[in-house]
C-alpha atoms as a PDB file:
ATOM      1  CA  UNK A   1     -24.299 142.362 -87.513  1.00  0.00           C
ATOM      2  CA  UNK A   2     -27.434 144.574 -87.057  1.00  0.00           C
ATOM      3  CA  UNK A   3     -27.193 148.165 -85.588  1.00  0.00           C
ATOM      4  CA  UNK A   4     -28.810 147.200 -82.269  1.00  0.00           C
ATOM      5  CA  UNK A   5     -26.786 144.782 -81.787  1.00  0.00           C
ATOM      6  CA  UNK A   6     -23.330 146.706 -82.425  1.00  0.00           C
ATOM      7  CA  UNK A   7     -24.990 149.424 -80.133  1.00  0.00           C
ATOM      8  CA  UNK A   8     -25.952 146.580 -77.183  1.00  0.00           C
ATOM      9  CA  UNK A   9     -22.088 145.674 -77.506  1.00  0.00           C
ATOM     10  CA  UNK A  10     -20.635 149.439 -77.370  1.00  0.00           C
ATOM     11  CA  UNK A  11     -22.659 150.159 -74.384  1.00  0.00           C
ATOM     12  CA  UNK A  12     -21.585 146.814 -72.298  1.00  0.00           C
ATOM     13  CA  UNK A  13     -18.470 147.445 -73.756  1.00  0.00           C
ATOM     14  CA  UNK A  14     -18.567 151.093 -72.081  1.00  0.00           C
ATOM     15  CA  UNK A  15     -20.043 149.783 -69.076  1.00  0.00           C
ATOM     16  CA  UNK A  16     -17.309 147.378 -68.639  1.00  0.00           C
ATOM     17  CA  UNK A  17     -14.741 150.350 -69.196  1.00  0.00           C
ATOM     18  CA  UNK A  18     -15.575 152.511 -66.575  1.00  0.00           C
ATOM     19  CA  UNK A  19     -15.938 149.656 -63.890  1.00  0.00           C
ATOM     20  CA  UNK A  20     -12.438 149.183 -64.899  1.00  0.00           C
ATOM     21  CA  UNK A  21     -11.869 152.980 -64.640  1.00  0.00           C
ATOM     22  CA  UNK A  22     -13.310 153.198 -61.269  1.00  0.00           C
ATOM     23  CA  UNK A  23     -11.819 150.573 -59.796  1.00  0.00           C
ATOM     24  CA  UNK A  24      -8.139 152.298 -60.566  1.00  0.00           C
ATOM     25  CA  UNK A  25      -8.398 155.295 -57.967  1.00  0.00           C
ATOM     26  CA  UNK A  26      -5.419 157.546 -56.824  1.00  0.00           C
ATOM     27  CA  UNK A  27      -5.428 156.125 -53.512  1.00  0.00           C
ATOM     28  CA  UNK A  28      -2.634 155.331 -50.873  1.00  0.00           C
ATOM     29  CA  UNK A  29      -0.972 152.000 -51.073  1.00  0.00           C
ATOM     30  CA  UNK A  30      -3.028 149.301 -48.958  1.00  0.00           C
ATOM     31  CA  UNK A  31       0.227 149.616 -46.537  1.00  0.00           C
ATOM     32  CA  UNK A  32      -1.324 153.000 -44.514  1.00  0.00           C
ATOM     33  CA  UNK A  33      -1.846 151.972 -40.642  1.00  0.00           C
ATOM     34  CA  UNK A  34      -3.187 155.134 -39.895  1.00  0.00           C
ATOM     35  CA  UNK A  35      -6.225 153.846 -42.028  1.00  0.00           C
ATOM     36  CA  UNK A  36      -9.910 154.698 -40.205  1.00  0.00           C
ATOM     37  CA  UNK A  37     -11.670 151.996 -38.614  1.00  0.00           C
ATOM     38  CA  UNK A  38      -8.055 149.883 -38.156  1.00  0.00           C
ATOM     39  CA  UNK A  39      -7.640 148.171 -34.813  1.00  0.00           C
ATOM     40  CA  UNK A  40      -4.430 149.588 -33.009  1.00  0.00           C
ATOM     41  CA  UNK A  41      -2.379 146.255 -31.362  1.00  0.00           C
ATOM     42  CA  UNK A  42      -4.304 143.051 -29.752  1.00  0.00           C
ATOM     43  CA  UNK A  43      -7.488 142.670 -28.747  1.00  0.00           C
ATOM     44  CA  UNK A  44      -7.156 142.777 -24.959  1.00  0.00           C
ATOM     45  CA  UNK A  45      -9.180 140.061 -22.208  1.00  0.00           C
ATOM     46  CA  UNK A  46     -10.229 142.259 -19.447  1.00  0.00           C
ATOM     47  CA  UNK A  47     -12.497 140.002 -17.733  1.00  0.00           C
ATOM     48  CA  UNK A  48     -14.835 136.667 -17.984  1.00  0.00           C
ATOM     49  CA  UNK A  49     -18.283 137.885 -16.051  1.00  0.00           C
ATOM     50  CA  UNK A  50     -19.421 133.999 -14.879  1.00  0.00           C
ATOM     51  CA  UNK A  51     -23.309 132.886 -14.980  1.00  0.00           C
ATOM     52  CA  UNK A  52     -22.879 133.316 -11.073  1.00  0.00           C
ATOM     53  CA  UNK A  53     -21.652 136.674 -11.008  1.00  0.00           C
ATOM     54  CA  UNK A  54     -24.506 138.167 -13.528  1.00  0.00           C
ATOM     55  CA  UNK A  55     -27.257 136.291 -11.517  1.00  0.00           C
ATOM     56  CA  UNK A  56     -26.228 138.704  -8.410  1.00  0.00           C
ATOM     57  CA  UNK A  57     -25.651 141.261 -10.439  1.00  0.00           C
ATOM     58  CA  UNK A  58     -29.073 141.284 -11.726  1.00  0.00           C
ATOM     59  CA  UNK A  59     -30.527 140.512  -8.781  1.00  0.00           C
ATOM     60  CA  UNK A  60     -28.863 142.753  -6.257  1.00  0.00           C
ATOM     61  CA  UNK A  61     -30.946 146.191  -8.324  1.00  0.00           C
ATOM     62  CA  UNK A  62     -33.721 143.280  -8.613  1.00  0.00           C
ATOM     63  CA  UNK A  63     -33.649 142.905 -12.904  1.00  0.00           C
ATOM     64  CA  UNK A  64     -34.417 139.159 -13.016  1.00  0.00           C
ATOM     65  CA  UNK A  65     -38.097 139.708 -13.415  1.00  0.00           C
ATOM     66  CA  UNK A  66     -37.380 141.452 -16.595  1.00  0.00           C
ATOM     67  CA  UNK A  67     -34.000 139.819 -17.794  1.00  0.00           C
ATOM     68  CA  UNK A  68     -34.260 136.595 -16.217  1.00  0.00           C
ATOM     69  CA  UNK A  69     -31.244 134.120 -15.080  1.00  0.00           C
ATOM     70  CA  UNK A  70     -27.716 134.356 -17.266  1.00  0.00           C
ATOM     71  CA  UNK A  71     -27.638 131.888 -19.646  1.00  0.00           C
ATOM     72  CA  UNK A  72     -23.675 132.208 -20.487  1.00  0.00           C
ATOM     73  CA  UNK A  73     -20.606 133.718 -19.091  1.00  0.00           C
ATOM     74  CA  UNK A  74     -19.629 136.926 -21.365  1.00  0.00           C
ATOM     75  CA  UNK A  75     -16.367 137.696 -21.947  1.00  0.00           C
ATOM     76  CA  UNK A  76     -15.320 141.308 -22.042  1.00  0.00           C
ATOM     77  CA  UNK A  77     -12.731 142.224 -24.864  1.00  0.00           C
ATOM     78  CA  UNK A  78     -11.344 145.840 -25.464  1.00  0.00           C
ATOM     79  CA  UNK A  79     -10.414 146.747 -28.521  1.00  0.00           C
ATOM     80  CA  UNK A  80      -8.715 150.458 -29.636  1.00  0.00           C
ATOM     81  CA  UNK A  81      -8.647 151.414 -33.556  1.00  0.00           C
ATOM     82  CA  UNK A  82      -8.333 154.603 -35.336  1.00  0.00           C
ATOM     83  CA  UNK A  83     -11.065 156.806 -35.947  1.00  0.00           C
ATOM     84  CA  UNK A  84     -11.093 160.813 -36.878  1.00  0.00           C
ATOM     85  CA  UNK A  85     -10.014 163.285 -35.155  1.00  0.00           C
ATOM     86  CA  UNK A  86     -11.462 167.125 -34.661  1.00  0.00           C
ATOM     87  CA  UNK A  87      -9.163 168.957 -37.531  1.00  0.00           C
ATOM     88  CA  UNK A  88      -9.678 167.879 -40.813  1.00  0.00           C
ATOM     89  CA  UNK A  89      -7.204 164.966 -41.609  1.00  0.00           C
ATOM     90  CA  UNK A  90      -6.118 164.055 -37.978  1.00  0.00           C
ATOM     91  CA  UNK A  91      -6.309 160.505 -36.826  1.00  0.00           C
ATOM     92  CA  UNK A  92      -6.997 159.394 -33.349  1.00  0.00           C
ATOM     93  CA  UNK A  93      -7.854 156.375 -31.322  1.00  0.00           C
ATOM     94  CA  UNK A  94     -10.777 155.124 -29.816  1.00  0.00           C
ATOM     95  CA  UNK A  95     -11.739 151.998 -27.603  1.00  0.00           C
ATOM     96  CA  UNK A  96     -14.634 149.861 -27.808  1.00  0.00           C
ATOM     97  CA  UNK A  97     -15.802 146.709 -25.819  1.00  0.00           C
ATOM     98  CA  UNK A  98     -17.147 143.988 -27.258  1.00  0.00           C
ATOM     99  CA  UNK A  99     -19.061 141.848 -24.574  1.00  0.00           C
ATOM    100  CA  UNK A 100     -19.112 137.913 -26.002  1.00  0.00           C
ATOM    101  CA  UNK A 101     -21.264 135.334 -24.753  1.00  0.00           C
ATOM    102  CA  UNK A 102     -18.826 132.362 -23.907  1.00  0.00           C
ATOM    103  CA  UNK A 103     -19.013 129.449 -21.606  1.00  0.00           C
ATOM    104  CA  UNK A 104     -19.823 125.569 -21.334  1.00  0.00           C
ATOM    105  CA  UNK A 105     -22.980 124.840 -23.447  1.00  0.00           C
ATOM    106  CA  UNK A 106     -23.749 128.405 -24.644  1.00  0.00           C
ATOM    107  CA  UNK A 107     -24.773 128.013 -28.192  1.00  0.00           C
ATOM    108  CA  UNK A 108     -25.371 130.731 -30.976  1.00  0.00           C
ATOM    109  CA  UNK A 109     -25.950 132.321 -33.033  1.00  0.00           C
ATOM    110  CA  UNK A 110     -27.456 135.222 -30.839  1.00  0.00           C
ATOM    111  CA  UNK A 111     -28.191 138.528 -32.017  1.00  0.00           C
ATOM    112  CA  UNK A 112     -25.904 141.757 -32.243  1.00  0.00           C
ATOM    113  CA  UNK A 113     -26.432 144.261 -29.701  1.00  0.00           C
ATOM    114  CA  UNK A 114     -25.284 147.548 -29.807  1.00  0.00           C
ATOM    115  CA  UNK A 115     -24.557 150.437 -26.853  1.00  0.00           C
ATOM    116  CA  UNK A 116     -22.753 153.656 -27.546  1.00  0.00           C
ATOM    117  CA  UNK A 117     -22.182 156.561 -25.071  1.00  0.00           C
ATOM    118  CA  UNK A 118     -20.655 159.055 -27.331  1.00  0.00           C
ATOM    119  CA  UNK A 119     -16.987 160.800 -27.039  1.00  0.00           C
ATOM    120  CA  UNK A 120     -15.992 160.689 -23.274  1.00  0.00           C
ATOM    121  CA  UNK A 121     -12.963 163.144 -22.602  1.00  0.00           C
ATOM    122  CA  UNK A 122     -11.122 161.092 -19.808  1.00  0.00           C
ATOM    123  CA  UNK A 123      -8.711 158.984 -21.759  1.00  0.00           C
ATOM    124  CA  UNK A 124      -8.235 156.696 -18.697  1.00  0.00           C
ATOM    125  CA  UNK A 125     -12.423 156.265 -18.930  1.00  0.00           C
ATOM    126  CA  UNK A 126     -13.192 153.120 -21.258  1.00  0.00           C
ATOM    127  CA  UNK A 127     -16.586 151.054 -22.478  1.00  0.00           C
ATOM    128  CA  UNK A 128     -14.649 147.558 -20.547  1.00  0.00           C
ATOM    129  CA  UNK A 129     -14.739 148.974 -17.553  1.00  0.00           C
ATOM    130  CA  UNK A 130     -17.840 148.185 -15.411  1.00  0.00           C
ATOM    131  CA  UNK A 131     -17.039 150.745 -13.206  1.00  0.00           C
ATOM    132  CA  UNK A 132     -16.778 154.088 -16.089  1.00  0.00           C
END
C-alpha cells in the first residue's frame, strides 16, 4: 500500500471513530417524560368550526372581500406539552391549538400556518379558545 493511501484510510477510519464517539453521550435514558417539547396526555377536540359558521364569521366584521368563502370545516385540537420554565432546569406546560382543515371534499396538502401570542399568565386563558 502507498502512504496516501494508508493516510486516506486513518483519516476515514478517524472520522468513523468519533461519529461513533458522538453518538454515545451521557444522556438520560429515552424513558424521561419530563422531556421538552413532549405532549402531556391526549390531544383534546374542542370544536369543529363548519363552512357555515366561518362564512358568518367572516362576514359579520365584513372579511370576505379579502379571505373569500370557507372552503373546509377546521377542526380545533388543543394540545399541552412541556416546555421550560423561568429557573434554570424547571419544566412546565404549555398549550397550543392546532386548527385542521377537515370536512367532505377538502383536499390537501395546504400550507402550514403559524400564530403565536407569546406567554399569557392566566392559566385558564388558552390558543383553542375563540373567545381568549
Amino acid at each position: 500500500m502507498n502512504m496516501k493511501r494508508i493516510s486516506v484510510l486513518r483519516f476515514l477510519f478517524l472520522i468513523l471513530a468519533l461519529t461513533l464517539v458522538a453518538g454515545c453521550s451521557l444522556s438520560r435514558s429515552g424513558n424521561n417524560t419530563t422531556t421538552r417539547g413532549n405532549v402531556i396526555g391526549v390531544p383534546n377536540v374542542i370544536s369543529i368550526v363548519t363552512v357555515t359558521q366561518l362564512d358568518a364569521m367572516t362576514e359579520a366584521v365584513d372579511l370576505q372581500t379579502l379571505t373569500g368563502t370557507a372552503k373546509c370545516d377546521v377542526t380545533v385540537v388543543q394540545i399541552n406539552y412541556q416546555t421550560i420554565g423561568v429557573q434554570p432546569g424547571e419544566m412546565t406546560n404549555a398549550s397550543a391549538a392546532l386548527l385542521i382543515p377537515s370536512g367532505v371534499g377538502c383536499k390537501g396538502p395546504f400550507p402550514l400556518v403559524a400564530y403565536g401570542r407569546g406567554t399569557n399568565a392566566f392559566k385558564a386563558h388558552t390558543m383553542a379558545n375563540p373567545e381568549d
